[in-house]
C-alpha atoms as a PDB file:
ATOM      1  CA  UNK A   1     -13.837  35.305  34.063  1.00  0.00           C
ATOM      2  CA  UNK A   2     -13.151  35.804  30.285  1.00  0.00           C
ATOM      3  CA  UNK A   3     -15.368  34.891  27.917  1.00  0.00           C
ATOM      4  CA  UNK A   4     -12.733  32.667  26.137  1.00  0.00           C
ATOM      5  CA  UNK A   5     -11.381  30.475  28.090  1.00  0.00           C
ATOM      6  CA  UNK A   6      -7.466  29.594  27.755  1.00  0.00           C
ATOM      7  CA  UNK A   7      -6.308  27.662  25.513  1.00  0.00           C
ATOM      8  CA  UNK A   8      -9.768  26.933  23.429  1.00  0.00           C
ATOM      9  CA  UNK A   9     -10.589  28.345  20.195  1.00  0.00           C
ATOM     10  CA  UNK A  10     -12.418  31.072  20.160  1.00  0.00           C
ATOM     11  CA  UNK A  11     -15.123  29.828  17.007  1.00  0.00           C
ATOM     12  CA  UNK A  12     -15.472  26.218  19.562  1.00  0.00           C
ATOM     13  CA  UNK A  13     -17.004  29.182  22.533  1.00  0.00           C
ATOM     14  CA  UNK A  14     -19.488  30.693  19.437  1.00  0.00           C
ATOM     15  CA  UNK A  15     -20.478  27.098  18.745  1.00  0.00           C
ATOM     16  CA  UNK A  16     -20.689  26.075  22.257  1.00  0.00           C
ATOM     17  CA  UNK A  17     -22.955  29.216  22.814  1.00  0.00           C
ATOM     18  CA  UNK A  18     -25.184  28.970  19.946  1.00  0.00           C
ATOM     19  CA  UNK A  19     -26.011  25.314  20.106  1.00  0.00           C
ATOM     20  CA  UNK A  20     -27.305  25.847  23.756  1.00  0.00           C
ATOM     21  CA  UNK A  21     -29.019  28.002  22.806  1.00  0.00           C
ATOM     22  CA  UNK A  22     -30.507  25.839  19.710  1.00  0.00           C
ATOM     23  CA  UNK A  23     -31.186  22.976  22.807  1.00  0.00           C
ATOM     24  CA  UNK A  24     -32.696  25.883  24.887  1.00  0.00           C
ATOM     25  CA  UNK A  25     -35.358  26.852  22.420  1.00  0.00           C
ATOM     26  CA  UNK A  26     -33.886  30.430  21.812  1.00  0.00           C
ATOM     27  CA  UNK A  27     -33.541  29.314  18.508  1.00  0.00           C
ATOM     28  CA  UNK A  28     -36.251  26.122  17.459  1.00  0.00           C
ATOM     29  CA  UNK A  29     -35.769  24.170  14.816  1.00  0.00           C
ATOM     30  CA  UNK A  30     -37.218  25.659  11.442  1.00  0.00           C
ATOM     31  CA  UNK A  31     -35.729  29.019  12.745  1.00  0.00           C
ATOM     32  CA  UNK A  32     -32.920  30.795  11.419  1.00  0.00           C
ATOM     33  CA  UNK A  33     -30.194  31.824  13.323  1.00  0.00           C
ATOM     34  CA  UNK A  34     -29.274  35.787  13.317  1.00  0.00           C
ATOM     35  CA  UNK A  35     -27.095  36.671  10.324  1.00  0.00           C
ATOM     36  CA  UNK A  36     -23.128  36.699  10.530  1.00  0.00           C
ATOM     37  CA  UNK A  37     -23.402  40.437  11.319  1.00  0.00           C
ATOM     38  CA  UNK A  38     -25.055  40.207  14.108  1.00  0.00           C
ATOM     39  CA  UNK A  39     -23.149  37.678  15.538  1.00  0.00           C
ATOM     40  CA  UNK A  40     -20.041  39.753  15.266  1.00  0.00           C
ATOM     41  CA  UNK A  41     -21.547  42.215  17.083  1.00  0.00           C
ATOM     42  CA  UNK A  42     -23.188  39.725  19.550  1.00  0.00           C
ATOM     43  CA  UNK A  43     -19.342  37.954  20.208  1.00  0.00           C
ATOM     44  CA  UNK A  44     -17.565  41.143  19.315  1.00  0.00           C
ATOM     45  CA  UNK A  45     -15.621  38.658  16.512  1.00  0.00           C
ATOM     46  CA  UNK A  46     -14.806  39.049  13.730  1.00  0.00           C
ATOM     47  CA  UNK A  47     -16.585  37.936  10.181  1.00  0.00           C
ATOM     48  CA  UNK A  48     -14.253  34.535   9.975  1.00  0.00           C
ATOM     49  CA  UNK A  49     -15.030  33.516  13.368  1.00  0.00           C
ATOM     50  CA  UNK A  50     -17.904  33.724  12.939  1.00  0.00           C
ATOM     51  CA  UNK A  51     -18.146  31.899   9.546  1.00  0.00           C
ATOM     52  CA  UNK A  52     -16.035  28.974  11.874  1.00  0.00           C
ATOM     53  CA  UNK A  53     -18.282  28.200  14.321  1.00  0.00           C
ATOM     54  CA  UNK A  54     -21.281  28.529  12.017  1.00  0.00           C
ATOM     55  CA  UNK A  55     -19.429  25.961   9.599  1.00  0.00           C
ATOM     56  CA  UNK A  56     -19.310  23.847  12.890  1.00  0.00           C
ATOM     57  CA  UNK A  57     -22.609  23.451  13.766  1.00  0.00           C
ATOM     58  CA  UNK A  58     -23.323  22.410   9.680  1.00  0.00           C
ATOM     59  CA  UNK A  59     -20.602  19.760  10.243  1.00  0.00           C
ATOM     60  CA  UNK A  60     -22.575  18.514  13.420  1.00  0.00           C
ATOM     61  CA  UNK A  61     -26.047  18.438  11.758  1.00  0.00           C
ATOM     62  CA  UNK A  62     -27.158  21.155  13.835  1.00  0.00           C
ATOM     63  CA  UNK A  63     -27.652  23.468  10.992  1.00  0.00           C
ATOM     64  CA  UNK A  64     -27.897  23.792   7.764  1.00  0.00           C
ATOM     65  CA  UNK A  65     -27.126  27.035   5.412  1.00  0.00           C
ATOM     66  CA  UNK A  66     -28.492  28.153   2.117  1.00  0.00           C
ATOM     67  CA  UNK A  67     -27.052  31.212  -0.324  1.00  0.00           C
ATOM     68  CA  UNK A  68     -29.731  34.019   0.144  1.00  0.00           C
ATOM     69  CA  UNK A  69     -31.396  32.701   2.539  1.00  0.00           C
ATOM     70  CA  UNK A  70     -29.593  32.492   5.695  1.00  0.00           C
ATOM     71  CA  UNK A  71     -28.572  29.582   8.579  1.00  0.00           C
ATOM     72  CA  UNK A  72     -31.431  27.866   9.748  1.00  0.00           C
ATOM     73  CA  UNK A  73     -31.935  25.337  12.826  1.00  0.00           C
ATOM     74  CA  UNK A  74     -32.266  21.622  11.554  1.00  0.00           C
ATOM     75  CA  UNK A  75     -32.224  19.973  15.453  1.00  0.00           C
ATOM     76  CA  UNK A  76     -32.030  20.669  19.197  1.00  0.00           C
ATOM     77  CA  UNK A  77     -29.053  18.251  19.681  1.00  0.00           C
ATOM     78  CA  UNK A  78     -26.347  15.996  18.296  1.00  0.00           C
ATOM     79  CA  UNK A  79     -26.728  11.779  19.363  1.00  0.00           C
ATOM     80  CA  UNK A  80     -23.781  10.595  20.233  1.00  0.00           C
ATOM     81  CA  UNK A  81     -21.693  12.133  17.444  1.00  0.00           C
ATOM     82  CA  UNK A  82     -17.620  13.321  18.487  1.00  0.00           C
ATOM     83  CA  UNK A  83     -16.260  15.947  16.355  1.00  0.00           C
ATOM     84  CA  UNK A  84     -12.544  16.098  16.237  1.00  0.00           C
ATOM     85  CA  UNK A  85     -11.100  18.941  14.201  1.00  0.00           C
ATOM     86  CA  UNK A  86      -7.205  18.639  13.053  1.00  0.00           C
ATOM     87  CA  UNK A  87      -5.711  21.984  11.221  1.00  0.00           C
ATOM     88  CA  UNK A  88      -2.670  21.563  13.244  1.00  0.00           C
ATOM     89  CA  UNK A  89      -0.424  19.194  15.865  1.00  0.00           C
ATOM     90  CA  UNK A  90      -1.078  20.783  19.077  1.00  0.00           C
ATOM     91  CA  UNK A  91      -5.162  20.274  18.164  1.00  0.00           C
ATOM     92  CA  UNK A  92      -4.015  16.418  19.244  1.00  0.00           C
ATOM     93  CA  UNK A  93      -3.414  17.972  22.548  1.00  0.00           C
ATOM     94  CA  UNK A  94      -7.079  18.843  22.135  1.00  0.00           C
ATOM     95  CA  UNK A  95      -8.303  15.467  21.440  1.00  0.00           C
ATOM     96  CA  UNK A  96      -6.622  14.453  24.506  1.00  0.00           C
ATOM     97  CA  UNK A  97      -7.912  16.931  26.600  1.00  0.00           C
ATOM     98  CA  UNK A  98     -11.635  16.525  25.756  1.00  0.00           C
ATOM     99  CA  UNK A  99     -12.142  12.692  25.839  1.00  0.00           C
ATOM    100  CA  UNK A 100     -10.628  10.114  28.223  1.00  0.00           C
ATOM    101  CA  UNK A 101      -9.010   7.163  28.177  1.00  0.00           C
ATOM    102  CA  UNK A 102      -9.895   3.579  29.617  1.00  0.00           C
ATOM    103  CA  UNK A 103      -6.868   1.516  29.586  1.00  0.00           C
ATOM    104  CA  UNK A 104      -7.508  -2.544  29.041  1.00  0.00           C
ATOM    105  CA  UNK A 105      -4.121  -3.539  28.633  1.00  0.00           C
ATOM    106  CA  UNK A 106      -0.502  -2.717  28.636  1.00  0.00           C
ATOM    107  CA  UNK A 107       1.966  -4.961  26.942  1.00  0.00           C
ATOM    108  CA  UNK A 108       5.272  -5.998  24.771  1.00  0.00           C
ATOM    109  CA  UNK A 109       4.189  -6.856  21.323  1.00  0.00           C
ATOM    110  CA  UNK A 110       6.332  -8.447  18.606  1.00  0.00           C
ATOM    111  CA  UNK A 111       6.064  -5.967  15.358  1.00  0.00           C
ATOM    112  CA  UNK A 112       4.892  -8.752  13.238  1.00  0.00           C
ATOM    113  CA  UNK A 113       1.615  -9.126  15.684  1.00  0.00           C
ATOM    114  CA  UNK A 114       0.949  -5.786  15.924  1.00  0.00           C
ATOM    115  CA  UNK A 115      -2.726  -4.086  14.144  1.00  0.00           C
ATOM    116  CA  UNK A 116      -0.759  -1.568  12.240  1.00  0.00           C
ATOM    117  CA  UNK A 117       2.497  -1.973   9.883  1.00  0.00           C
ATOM    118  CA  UNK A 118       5.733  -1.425  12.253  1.00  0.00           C
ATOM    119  CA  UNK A 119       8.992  -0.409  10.743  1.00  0.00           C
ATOM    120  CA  UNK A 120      12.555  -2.911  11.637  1.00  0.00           C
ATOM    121  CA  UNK A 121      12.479  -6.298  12.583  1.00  0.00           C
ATOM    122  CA  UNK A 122       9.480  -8.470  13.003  1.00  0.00           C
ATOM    123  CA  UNK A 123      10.545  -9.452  16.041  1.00  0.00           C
ATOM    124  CA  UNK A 124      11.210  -6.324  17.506  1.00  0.00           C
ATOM    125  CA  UNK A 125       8.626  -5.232  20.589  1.00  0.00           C
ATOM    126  CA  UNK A 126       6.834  -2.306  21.149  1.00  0.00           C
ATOM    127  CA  UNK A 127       5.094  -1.279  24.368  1.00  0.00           C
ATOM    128  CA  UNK A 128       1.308  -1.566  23.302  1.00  0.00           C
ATOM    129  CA  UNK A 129      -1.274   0.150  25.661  1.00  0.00           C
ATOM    130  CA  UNK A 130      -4.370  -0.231  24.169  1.00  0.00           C
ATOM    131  CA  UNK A 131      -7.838   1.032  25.491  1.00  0.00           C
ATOM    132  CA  UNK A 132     -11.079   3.100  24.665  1.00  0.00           C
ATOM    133  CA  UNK A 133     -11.538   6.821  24.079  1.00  0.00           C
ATOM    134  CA  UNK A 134     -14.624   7.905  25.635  1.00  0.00           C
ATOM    135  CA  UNK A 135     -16.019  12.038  24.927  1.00  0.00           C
ATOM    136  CA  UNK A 136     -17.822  14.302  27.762  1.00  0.00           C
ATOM    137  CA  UNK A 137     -20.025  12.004  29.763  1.00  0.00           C
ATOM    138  CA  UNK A 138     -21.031   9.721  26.815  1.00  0.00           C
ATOM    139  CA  UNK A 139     -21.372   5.927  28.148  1.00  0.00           C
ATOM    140  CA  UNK A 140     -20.680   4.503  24.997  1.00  0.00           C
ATOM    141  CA  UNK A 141     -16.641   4.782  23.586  1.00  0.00           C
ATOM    142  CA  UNK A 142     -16.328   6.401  20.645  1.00  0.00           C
ATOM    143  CA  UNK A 143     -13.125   5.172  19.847  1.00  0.00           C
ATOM    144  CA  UNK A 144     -10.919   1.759  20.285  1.00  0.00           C
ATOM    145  CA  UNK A 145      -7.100   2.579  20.244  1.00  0.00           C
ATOM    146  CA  UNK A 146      -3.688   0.967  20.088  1.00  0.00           C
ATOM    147  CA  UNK A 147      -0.814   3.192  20.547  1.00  0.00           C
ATOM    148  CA  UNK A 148       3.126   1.794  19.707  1.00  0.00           C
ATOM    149  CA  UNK A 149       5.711   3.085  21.221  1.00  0.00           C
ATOM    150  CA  UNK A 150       9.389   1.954  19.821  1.00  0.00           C
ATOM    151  CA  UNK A 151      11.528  -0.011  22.801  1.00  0.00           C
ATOM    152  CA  UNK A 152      13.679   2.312  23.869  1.00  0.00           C
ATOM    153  CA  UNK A 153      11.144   4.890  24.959  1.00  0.00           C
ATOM    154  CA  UNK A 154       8.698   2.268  26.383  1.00  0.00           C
ATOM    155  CA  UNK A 155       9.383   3.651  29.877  1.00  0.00           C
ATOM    156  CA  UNK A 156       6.970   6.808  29.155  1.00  0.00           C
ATOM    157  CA  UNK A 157       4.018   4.302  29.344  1.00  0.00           C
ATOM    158  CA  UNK A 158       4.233   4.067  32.915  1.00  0.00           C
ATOM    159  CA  UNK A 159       3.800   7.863  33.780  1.00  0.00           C
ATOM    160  CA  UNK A 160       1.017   9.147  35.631  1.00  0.00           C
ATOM    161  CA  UNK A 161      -0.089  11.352  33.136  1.00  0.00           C
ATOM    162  CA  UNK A 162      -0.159   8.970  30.583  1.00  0.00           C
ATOM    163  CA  UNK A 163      -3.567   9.258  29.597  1.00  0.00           C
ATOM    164  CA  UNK A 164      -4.073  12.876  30.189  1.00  0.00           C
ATOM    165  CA  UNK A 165      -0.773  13.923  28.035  1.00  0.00           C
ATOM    166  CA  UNK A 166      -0.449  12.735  24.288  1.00  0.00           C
ATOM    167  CA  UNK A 167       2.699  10.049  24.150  1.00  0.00           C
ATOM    168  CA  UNK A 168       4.610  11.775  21.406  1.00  0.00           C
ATOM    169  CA  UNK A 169       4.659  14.743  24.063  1.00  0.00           C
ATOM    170  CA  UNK A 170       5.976  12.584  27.182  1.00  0.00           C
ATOM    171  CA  UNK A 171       8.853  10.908  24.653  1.00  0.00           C
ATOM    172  CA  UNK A 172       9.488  14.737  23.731  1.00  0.00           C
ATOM    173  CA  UNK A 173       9.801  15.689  27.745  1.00  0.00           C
ATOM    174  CA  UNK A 174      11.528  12.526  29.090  1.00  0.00           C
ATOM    175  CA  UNK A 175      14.111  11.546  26.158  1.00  0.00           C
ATOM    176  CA  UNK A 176      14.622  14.929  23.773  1.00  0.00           C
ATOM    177  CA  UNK A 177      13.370  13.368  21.195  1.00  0.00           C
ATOM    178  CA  UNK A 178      11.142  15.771  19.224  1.00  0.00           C
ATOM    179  CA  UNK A 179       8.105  14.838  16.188  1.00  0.00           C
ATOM    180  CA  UNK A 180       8.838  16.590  13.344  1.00  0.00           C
ATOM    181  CA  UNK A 181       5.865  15.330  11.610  1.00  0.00           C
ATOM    182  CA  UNK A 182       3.094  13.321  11.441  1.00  0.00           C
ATOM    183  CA  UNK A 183       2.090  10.679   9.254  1.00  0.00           C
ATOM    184  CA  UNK A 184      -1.482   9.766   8.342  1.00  0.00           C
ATOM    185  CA  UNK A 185      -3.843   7.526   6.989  1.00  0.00           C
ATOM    186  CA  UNK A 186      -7.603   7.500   7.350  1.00  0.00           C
ATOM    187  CA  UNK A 187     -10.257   4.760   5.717  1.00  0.00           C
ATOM    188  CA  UNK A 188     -13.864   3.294   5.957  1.00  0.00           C
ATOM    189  CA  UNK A 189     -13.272  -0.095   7.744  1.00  0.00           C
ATOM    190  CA  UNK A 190     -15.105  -3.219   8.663  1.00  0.00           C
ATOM    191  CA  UNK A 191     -15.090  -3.248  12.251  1.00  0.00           C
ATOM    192  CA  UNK A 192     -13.362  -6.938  13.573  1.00  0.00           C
ATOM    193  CA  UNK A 193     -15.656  -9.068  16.082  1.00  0.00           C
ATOM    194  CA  UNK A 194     -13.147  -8.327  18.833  1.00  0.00           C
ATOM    195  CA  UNK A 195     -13.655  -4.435  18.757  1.00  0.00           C
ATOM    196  CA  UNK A 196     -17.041  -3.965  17.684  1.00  0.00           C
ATOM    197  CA  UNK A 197     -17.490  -5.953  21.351  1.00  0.00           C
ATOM    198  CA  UNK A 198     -15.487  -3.180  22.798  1.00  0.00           C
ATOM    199  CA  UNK A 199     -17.203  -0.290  21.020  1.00  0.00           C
ATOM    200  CA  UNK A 200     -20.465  -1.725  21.824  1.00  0.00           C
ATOM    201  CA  UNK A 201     -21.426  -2.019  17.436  1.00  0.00           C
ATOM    202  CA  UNK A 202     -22.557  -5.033  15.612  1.00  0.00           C
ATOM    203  CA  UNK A 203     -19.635  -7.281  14.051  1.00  0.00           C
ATOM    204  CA  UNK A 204     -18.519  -6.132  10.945  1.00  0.00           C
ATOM    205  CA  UNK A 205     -20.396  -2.627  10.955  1.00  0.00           C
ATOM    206  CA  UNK A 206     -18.757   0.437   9.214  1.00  0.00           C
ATOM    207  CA  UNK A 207     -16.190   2.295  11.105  1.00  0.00           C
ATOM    208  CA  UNK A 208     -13.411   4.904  10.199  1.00  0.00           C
ATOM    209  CA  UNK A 209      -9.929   3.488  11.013  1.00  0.00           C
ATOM    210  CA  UNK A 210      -6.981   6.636  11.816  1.00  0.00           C
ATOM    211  CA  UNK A 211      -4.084   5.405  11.507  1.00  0.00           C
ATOM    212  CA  UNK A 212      -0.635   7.821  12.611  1.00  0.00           C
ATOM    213  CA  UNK A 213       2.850   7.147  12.453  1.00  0.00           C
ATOM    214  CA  UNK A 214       5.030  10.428  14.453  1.00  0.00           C
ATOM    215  CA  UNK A 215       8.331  10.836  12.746  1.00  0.00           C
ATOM    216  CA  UNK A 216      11.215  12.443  14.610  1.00  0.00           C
ATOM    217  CA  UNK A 217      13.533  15.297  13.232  1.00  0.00           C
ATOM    218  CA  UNK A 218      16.250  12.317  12.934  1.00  0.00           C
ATOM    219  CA  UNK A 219      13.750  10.869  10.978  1.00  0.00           C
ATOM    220  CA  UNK A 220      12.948   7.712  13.086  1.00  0.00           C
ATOM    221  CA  UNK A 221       9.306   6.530  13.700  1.00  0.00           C
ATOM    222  CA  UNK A 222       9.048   6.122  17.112  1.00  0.00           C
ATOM    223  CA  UNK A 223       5.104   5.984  17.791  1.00  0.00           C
ATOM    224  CA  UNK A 224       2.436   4.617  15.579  1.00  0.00           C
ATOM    225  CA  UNK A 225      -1.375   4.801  16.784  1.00  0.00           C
ATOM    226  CA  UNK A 226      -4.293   3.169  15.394  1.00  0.00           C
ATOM    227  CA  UNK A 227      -8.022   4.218  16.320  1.00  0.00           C
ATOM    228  CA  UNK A 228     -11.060   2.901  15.231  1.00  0.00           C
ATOM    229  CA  UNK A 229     -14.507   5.027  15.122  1.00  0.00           C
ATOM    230  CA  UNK A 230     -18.106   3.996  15.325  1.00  0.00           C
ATOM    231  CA  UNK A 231     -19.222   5.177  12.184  1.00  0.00           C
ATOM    232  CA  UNK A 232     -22.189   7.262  13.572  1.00  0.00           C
ATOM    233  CA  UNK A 233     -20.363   8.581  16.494  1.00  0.00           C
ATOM    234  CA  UNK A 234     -17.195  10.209  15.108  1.00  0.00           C
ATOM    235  CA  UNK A 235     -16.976  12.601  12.476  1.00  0.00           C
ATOM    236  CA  UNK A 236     -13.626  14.232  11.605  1.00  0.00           C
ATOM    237  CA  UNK A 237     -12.426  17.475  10.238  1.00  0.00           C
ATOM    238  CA  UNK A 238      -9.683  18.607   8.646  1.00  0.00           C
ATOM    239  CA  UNK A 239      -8.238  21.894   6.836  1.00  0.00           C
ATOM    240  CA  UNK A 240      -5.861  21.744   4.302  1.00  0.00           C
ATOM    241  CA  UNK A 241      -3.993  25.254   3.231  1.00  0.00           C
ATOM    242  CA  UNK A 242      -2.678  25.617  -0.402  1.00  0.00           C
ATOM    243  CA  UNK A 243       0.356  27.707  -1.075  1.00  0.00           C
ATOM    244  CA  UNK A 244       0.499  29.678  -4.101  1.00  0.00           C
ATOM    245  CA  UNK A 245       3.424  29.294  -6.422  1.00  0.00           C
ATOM    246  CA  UNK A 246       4.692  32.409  -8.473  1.00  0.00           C
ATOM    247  CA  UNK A 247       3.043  31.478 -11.372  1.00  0.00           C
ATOM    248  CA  UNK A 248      -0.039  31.472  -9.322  1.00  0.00           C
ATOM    249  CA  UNK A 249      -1.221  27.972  -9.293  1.00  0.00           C
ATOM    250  CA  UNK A 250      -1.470  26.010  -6.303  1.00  0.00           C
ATOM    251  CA  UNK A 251       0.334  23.010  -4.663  1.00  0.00           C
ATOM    252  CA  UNK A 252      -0.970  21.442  -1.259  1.00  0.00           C
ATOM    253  CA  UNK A 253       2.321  20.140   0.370  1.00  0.00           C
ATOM    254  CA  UNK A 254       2.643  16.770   0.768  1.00  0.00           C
ATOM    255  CA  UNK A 255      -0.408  15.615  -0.204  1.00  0.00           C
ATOM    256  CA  UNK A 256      -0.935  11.850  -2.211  1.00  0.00           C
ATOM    257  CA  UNK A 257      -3.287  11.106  -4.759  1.00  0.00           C
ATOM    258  CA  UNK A 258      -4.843   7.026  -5.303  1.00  0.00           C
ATOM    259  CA  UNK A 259      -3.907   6.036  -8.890  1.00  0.00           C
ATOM    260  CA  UNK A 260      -5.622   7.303 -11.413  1.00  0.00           C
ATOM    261  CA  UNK A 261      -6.774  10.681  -9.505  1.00  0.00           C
ATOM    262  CA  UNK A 262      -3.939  12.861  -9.701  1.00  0.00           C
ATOM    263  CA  UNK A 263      -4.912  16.376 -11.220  1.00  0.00           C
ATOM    264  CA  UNK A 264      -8.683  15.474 -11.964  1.00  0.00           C
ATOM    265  CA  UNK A 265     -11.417  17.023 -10.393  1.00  0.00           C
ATOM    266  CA  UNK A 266     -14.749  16.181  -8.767  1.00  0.00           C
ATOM    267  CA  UNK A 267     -17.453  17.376  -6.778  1.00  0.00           C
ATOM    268  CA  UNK A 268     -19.168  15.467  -4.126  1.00  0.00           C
END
């Protein structure tokens, strides 16, 4: 069998690799991991890939890196922590893939009662399934969701691969009607008493709220999601490419600004 399997990127099989071997001992904490040369040779990738899947284990708390001094092993494993990396749509498909879903309930809700901000009449109902994402064999869910389908595509929600096939996809499949892109919003929340039950979190505790609204090429919303994250179980990750303009400075496409941030600068 190949060494990459189908389908998977090939810097997730480099991370994969390395942080067994981090739980094995191969590498202990304190340790640094062989240089970015070596790995290339090692994977037979090339320098990028390698700088990928090294960037990963950093983002997991695995490992930490330092100019002139190398990569070095901070722990043996990651609690409980989900990493979901978005650079483009089909990495939903991803998302999908690797976690499950636990439905709790399927229903009609009026637009005015639903979690998230519905376009049309208040009155207007959406098939709601809403349920918990769980990851690998984690006990624990590391996400609560509501997804909104508009009425006239509601049927979808009764397929049998519902939960193993994002919903934007089975609309796609079943009724032609293709995303054309997807819109997002992301904050720090206070989990509500109802969901921090759910997720298993004391009432009120910090979570990360996604919110996505898929927009079709006629330019209709016809699915809105909502998923809410355990703050210390979820961490997200996200690449943004610039385009250079002819006069050689950048523009990121589509991308808003809060008041009173637009063109400044600041490090974290």
């Amino acid at each position: 069998m190949s060494l990459f399997e189908a389908r998977r990127p090939r810097y997730h099989v480099v991370a994969d690799a390395l942080s067994r071997a981090i739980q094995q001992g191969t590498y202990p904490v304190g340790s640094l991991l062989p240089t970015e040369a070596e790995l290339c040779a090692t994977f037979g990738l090339s320098r990028q890939t390698i700088r990928e899947a090294i960037r990963l284990l950093v983002d997991l708390g695995l490992a930490s890196r330092r100019q002139g001094v190398g990569t070095r092993v901070e722990r043996r494993d990651v609690s409980q922590t989900y990493v979901q990396r978005l650079e483009r749509v089909s990495d939903i498909w991803q998302y999908v893939e690797e976690t499950s879903r636990k439905v709790l309930k399927v229903t009609d809700v009026p637009a005015g009662r639903a979690r998230v901000s519905l376009p049309g009449e208040a009155s207007r109902r959406w098939r709601m399934i809403e349920g918990l994402r769980y990851a690998a064999d984690e006990r624990r869910p590391i996400a609560w969701t509501q997804v909104y389908v508009a009425p006239e595509y509601a049927a979808v929600t009764d397929a049998k691969n519902r939960d193993r096939v994002p919903i934007f996809s089975l609309i796609e499949q079943r009724f032609g009607v293709k995303a054309s892109r997807i819109r997002q919003d992301i904050a720090a929340v206070s989990v509500a008493p109802d969901v921090a039950k759910l997720l298993r979190v004391p009432p009120r505790s910090v979570g990360l709220s996604v919110v996505r609204e898929y927009v079709s090429t006629q330019g209709e919303v016809f699915e809105v999601t909502i998923s809410v994250h355990p703050a210390n179980r979820y961490h997200y990750s996200m690449q943004l490419d610039l385009a250079y303009t002819s006069e050689s400075a950048f523009t990121a496409d589509r991308l808003t600004f809060p008041t009173g941030l637009r063109g400044s600068s600041s490090k974290k």
